[in-house]
N, C-alpha and C. Protein backbone atom coordinates (compact mmCIF):
# COMPACT_ATOMS: atom_id res chain seq x y z
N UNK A 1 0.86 -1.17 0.00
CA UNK A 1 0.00 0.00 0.00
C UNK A 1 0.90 1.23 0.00
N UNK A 2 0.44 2.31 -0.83
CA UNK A 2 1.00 3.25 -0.81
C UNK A 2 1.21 4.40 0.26
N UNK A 3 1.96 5.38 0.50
CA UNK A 3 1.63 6.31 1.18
C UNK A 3 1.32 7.33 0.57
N UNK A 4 0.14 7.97 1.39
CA UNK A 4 -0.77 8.94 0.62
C UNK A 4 0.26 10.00 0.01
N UNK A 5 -0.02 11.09 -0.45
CA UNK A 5 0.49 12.07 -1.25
C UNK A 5 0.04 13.49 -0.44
N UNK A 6 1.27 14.22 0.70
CA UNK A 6 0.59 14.87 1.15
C UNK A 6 -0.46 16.57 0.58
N UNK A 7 0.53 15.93 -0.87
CA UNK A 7 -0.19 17.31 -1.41
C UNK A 7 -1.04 17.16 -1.96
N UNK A 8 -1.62 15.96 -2.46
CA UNK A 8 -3.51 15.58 -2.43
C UNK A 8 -4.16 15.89 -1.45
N UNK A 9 -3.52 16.12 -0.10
CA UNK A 9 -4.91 16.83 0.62
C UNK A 9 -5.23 15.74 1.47
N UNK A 10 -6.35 15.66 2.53
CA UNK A 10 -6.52 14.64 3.45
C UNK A 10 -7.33 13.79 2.16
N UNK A 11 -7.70 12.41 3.12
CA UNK A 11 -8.65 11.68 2.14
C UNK A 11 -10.24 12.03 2.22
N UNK A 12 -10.29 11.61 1.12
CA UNK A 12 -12.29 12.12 1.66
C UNK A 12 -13.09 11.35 2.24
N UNK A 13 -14.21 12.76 3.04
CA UNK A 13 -14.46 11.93 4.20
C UNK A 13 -15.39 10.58 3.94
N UNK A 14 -16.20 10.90 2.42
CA UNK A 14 -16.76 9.81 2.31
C UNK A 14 -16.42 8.75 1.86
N UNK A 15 -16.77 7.72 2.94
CA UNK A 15 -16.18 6.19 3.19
C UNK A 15 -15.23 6.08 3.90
N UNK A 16 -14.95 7.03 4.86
CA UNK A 16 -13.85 6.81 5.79
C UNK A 16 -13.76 5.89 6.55
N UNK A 17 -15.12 5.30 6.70
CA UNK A 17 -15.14 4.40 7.97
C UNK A 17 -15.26 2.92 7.34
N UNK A 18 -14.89 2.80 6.29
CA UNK A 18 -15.55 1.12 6.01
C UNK A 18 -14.64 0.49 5.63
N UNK A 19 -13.73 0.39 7.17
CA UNK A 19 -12.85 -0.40 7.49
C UNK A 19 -13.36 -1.12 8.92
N UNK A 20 -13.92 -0.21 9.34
CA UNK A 20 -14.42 -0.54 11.16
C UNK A 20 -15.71 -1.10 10.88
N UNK A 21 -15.72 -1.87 11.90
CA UNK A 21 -17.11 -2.43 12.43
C UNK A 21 -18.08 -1.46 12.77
N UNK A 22 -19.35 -1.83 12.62
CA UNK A 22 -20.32 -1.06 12.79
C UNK A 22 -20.25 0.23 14.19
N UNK A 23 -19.96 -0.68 15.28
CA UNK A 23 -19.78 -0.14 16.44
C UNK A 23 -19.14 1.31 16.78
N UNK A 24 -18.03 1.31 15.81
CA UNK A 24 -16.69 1.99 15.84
C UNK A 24 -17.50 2.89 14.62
N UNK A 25 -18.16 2.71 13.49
CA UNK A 25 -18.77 3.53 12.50
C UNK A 25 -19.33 4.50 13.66
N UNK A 26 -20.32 3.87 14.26
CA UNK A 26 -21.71 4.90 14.95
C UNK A 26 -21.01 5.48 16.06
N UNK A 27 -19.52 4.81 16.69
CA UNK A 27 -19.05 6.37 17.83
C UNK A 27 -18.24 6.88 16.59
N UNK A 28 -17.93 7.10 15.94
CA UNK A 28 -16.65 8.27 15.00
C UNK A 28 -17.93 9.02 14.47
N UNK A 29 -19.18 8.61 13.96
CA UNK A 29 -20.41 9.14 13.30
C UNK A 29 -20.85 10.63 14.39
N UNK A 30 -21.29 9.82 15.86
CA UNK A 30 -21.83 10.31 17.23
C UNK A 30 -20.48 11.89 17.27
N UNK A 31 -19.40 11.02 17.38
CA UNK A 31 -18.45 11.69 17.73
C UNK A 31 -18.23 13.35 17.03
N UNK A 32 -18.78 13.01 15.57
CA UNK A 32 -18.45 14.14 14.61
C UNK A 32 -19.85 15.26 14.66
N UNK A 33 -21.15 14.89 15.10
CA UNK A 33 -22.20 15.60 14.97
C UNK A 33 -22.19 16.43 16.05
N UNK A 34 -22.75 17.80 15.95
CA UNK A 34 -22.67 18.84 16.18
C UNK A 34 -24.11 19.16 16.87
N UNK A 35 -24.89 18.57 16.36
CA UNK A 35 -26.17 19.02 17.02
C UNK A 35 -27.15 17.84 17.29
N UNK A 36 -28.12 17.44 17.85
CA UNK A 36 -28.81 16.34 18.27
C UNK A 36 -29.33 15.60 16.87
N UNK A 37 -28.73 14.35 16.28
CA UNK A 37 -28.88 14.26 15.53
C UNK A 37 -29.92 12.48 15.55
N UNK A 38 -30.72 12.13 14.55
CA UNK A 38 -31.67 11.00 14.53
C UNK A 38 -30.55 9.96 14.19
N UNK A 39 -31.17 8.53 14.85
CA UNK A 39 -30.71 6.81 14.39
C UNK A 39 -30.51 6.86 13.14
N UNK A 40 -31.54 7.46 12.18
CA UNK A 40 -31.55 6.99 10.68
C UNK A 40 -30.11 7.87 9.92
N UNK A 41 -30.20 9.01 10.41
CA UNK A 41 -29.05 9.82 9.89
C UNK A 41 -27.69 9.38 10.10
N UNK A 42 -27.84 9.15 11.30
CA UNK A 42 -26.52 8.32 11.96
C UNK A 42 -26.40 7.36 11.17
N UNK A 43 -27.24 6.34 11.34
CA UNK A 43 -27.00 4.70 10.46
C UNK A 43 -26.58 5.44 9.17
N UNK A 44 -27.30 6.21 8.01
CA UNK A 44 -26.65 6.47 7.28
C UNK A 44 -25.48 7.42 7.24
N UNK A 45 -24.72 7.87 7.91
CA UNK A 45 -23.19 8.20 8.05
C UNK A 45 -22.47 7.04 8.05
N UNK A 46 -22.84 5.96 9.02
CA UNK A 46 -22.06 5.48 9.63
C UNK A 46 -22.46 3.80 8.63
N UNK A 47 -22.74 4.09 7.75
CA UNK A 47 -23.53 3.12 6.48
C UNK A 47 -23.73 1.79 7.18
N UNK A 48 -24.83 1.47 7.90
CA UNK A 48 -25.61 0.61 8.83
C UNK A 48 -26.85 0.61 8.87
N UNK A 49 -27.30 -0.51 9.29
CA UNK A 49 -29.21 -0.43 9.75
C UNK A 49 -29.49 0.68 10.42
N UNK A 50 -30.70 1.33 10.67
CA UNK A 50 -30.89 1.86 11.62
C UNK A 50 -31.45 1.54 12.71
N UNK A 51 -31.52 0.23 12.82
CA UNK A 51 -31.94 -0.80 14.15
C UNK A 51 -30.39 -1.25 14.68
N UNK A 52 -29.37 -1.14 14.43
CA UNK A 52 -28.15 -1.53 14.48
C UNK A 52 -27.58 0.12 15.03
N UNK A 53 -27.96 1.30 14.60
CA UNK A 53 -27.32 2.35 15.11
C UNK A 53 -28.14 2.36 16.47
N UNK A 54 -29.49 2.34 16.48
CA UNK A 54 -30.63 2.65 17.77
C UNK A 54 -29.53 1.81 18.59
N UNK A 55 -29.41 0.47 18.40
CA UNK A 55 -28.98 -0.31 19.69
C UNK A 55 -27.73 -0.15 20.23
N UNK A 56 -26.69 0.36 19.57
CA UNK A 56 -25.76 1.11 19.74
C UNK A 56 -25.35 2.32 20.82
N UNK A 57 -26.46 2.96 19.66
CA UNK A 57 -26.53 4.54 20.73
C UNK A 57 -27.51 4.50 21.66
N UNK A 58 -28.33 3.31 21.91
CA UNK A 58 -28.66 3.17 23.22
C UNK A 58 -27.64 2.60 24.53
N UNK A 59 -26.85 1.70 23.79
CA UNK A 59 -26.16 1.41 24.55
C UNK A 59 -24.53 2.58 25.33
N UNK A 60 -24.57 3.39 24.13
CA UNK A 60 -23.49 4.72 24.34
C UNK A 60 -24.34 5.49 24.98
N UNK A 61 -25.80 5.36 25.52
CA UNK A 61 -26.54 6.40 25.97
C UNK A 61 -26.46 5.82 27.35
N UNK A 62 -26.45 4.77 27.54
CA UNK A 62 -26.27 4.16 29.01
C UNK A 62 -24.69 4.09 29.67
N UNK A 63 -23.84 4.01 28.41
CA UNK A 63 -22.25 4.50 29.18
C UNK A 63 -22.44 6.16 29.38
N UNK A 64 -23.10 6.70 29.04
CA UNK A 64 -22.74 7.94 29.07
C UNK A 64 -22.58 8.85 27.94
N UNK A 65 -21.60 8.16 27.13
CA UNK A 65 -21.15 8.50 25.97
C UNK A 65 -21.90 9.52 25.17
N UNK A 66 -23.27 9.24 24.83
CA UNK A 66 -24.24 10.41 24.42
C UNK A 66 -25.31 10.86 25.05
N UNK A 67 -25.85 11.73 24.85
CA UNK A 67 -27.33 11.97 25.78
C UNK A 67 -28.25 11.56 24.55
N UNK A 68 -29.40 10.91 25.20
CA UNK A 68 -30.49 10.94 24.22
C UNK A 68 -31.74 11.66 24.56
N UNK A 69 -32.46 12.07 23.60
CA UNK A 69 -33.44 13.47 23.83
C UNK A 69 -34.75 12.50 23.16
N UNK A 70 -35.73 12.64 24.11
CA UNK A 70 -37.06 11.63 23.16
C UNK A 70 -37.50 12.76 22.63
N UNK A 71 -38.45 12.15 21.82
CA UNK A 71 -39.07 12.64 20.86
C UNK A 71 -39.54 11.86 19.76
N UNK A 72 -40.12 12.76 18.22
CA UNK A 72 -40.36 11.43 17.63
C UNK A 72 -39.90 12.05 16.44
N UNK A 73 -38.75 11.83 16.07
CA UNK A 73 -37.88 10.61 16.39
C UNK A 73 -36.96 10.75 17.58
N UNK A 74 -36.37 10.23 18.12
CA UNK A 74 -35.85 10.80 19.59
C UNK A 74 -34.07 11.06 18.44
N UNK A 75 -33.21 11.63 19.42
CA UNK A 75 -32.30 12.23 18.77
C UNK A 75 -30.97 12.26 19.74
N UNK A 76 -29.73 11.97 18.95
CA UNK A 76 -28.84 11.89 20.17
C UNK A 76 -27.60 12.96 19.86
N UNK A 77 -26.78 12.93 20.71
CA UNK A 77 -25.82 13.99 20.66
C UNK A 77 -24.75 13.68 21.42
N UNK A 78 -23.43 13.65 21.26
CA UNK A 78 -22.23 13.75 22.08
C UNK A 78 -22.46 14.40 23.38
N UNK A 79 -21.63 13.81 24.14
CA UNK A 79 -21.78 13.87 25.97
C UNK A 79 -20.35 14.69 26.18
N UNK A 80 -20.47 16.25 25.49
CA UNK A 80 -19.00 16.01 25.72
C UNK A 80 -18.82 16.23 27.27
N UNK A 81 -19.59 16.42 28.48
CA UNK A 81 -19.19 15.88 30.20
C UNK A 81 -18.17 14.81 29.89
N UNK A 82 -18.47 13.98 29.52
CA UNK A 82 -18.05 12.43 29.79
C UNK A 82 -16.77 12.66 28.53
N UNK A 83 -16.58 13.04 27.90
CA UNK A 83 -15.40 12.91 27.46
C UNK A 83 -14.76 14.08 28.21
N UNK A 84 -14.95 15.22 28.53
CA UNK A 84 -14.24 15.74 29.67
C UNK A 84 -14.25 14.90 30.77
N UNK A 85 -14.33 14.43 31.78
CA UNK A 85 -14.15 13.53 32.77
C UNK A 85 -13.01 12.43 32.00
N UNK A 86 -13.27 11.53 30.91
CA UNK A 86 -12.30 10.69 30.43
C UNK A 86 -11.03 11.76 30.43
N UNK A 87 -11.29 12.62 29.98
CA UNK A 87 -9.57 13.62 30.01
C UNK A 87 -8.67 13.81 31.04
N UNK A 88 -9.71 14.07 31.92
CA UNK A 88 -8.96 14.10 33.59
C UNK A 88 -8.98 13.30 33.64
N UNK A 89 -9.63 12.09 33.91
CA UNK A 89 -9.25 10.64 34.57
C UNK A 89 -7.80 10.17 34.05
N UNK A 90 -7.52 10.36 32.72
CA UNK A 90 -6.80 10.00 31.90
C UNK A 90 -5.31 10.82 32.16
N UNK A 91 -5.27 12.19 32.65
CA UNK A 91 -4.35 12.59 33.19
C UNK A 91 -3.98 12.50 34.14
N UNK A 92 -4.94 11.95 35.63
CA UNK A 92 -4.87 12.02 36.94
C UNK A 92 -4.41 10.28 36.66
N UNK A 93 -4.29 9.35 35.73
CA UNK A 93 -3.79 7.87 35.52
C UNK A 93 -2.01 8.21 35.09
N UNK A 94 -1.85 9.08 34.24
CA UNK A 94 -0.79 8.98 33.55
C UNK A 94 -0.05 9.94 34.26
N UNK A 95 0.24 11.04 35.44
CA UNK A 95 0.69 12.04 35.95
C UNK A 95 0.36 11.57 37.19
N UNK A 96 1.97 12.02 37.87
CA UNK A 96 1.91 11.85 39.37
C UNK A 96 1.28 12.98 39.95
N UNK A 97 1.01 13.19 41.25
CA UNK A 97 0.51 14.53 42.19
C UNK A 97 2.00 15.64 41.47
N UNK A 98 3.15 15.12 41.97
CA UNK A 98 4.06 16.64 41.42
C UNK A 98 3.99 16.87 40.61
N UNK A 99 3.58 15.64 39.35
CA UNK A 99 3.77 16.83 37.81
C UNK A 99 3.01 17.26 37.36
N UNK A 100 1.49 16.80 38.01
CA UNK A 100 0.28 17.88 37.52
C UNK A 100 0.71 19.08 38.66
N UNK A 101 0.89 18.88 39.90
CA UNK A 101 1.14 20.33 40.39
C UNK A 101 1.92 21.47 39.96
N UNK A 102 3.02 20.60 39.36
CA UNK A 102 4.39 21.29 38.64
C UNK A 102 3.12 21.91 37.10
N UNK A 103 2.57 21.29 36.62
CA UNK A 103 2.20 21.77 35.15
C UNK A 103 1.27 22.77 35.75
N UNK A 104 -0.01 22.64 36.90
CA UNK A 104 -0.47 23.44 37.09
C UNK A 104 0.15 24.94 37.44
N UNK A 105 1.59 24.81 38.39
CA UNK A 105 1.90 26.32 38.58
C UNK A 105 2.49 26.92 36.92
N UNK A 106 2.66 25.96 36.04
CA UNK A 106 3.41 26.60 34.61
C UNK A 106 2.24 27.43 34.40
N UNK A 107 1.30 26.64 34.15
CA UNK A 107 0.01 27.34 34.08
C UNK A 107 -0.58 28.49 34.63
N UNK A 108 -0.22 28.64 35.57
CA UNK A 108 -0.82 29.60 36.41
C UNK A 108 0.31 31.16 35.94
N UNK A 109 1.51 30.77 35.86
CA UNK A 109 2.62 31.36 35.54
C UNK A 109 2.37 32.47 34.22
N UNK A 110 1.98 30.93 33.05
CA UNK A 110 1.41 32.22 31.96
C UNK A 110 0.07 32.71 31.69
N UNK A 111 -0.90 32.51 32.80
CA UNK A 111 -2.10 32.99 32.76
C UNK A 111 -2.11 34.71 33.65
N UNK A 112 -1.01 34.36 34.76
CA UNK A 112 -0.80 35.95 35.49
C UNK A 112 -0.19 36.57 34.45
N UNK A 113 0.68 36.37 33.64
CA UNK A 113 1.75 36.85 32.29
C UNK A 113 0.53 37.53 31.62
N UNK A 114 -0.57 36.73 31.07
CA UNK A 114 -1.49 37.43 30.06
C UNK A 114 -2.20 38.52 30.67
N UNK A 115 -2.65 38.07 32.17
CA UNK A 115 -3.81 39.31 32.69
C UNK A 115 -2.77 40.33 33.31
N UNK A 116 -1.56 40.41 33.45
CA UNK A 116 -0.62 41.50 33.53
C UNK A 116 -0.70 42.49 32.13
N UNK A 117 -0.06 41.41 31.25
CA UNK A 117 0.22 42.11 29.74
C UNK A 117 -1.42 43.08 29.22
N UNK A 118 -2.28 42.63 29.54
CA UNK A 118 -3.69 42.88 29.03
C UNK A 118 -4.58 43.20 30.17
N UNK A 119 -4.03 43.35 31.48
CA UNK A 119 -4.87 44.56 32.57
C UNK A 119 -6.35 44.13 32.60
N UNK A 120 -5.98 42.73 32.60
CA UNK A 120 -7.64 41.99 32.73
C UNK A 120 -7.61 40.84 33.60
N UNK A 121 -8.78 40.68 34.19
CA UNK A 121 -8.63 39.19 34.53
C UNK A 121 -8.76 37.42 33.88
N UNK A 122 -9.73 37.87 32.68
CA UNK A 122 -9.81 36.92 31.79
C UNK A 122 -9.54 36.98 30.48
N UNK A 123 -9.50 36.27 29.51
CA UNK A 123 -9.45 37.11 27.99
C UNK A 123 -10.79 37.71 27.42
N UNK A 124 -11.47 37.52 27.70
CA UNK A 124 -12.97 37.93 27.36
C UNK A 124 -13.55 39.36 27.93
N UNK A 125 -12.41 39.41 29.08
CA UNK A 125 -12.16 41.10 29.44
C UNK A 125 -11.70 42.01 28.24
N UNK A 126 -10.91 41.32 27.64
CA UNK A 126 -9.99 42.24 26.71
C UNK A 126 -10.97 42.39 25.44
N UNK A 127 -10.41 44.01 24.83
CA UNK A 127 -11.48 44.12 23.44
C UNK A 127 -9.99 44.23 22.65
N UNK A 128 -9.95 42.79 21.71
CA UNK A 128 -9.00 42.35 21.31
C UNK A 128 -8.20 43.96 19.75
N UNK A 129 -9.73 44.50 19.41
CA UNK A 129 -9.42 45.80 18.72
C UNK A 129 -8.66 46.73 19.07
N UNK A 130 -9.37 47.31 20.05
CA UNK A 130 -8.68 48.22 20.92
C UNK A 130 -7.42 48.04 21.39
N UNK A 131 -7.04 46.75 22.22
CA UNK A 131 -5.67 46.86 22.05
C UNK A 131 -4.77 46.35 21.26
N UNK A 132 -4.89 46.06 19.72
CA UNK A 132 -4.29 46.28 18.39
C UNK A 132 -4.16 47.35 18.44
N UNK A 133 -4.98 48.43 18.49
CA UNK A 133 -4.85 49.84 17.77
C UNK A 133 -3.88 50.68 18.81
N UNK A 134 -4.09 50.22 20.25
CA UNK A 134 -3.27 51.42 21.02
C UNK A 134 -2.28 50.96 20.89
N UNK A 135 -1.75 49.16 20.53
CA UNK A 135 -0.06 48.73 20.67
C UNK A 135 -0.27 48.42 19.02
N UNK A 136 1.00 49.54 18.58
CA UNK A 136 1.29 49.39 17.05
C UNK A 136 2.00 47.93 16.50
N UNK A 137 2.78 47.96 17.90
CA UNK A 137 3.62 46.40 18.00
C UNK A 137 3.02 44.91 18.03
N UNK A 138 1.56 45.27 18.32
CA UNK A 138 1.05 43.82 18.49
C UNK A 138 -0.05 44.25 16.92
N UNK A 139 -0.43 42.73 16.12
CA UNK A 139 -1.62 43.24 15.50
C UNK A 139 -2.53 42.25 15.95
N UNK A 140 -3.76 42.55 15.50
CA UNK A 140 -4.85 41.99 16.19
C UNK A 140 -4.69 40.29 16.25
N UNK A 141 -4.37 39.68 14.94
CA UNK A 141 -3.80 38.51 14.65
C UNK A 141 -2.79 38.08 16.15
N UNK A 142 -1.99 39.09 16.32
CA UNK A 142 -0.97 38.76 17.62
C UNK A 142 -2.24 38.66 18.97
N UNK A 143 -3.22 39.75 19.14
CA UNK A 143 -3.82 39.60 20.06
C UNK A 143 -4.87 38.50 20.42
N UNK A 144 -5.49 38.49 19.24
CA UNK A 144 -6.40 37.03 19.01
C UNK A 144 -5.74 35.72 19.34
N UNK A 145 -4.09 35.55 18.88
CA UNK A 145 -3.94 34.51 19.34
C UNK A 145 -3.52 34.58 20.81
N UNK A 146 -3.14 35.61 21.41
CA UNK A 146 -3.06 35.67 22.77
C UNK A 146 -3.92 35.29 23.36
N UNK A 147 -4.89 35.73 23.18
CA UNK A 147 -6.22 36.02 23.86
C UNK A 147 -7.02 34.25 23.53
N UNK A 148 -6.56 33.69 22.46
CA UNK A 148 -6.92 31.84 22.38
C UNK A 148 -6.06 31.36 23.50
N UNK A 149 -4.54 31.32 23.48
CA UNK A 149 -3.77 31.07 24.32
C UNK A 149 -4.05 30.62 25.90
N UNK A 150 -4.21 32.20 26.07
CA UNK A 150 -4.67 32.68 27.60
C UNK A 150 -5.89 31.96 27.57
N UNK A 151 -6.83 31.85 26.58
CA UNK A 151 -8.47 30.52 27.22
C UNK A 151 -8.08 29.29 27.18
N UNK A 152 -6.89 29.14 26.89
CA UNK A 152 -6.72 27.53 26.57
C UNK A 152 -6.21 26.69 27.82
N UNK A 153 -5.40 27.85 28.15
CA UNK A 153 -4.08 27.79 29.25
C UNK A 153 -4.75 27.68 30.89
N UNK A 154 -6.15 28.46 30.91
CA UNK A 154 -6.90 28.83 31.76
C UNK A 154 -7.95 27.34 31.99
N UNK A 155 -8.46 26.79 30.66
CA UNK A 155 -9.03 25.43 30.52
C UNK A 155 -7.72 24.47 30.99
N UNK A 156 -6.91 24.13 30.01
CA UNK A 156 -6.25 23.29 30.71
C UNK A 156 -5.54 23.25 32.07
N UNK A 157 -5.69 24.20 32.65
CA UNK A 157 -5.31 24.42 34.16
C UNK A 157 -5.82 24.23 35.00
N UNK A 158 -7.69 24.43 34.47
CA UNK A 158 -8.85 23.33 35.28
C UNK A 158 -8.36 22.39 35.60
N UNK A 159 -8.00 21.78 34.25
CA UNK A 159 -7.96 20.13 34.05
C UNK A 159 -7.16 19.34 34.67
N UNK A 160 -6.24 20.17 34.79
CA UNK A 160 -5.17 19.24 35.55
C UNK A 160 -5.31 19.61 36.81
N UNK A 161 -5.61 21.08 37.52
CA UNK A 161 -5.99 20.73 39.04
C UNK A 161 -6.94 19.23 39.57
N UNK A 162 -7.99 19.39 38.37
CA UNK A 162 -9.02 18.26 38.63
C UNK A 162 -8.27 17.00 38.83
N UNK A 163 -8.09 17.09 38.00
CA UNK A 163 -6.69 15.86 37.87
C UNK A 163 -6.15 15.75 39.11
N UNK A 164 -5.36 16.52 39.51
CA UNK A 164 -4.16 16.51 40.42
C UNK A 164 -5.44 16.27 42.15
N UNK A 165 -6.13 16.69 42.04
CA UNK A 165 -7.21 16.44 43.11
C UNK A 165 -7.84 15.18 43.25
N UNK A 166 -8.56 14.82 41.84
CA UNK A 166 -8.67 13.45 42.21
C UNK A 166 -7.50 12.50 42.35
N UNK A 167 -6.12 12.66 41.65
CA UNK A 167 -5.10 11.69 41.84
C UNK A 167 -4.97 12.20 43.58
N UNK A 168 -5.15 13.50 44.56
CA UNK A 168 -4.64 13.61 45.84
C UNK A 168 -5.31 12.38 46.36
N UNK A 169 -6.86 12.67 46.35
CA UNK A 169 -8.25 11.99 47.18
C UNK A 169 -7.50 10.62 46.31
N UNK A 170 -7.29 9.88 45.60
CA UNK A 170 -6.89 8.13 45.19
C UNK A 170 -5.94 7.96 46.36
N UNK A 171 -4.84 9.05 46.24
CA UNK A 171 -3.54 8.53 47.22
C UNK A 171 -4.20 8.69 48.75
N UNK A 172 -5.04 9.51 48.98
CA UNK A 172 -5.60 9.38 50.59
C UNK A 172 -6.51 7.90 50.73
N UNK A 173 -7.38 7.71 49.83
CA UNK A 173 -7.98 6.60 49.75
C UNK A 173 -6.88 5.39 50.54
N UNK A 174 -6.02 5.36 49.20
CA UNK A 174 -5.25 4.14 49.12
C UNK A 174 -4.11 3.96 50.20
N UNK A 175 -3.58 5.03 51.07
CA UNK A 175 -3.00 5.27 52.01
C UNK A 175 -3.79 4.62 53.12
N UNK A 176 -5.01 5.05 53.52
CA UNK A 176 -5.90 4.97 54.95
C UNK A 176 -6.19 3.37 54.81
N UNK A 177 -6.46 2.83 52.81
CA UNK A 177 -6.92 1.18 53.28
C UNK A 177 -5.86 0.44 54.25
């Protein structure tokens, strides 16, 4: 088999999946929709019955995985809770207590850096125009991505406290048994 050609571009999306089993069709299908979407639509993304997607995404509706909304037709949608929770769990497994604490103060480090530089407390304080125009040195492009940065830096700093909290409460657990 060849390797693709990166200057053809990704592959297209249609038929991406019909290599996987049905199962694996209807979460990459679930996974990609954006808004509460029907069994039948799904089955056809995910090129399946639509008695084969229902039982599926009933069953991803009982892990969690999606919410389902009745109705008629009832309609489902990504859980992204539950894939946030898999993220932390997943960092509070793979990171000790010091190195999420250690990543959390990095974090914290360039989040005071941004609300110093930009005299705000969040980025959503800042009117990313305005200060393009008063700093000739930054352009808005520079501020916009600051201002992504600083929300990103601020999310992932949740994440790993969460993290670093539930990995504390495991080690108290597992200490006291």
């Amino acid at each position: 088999m060849s390797e693709p050609n990166p200057a053809d571009g990704p592959a297209p999306f249609e038929g991406a999946f019909t290599s996987e089993d049905a199962e694996q069709r209807i979460y990459s299908t679930i996974l990609q929709a954006r808004e509460p979407t029907t069994a039948s639509v799904i089955a056809d993304s995910a090129d399946c019955d639509p008695k084969t997607a229902r039982k599926y995404l009933g069953w991803f509706a009982d892990l969690g995985i999606v919410s389902r909304h009745d109705g008629h037709p009832a309609t489902y949608e990504r859980n992204d809770a539950y894939f946030e929770w898999r993220r932390i769990d997943q960092l509070a497994a793979d990171h000790s207590v010091e190195e999420l604490q250690e990543r959390v103060r990095e974090l914290t480090t360039r989040i005071t850096e941004y609300e110093d530089a930009y005299e705000a407390t969040t980025p959503a304080a800042v009117d990313a125009i305005t200060v393009a125009e008063a700093r000739e040195e930054r352009t808005i492009d520079d501020v916009y991505g600051d201002l992504g940065d600083w929300a990103t830096a601020r999310e992932e700093r949740d994440r790993y406290e969460r993290a670093r909290q539930q990995r504390m409460g495991g080690e108290r657990e597992h200490a006291s048994g």
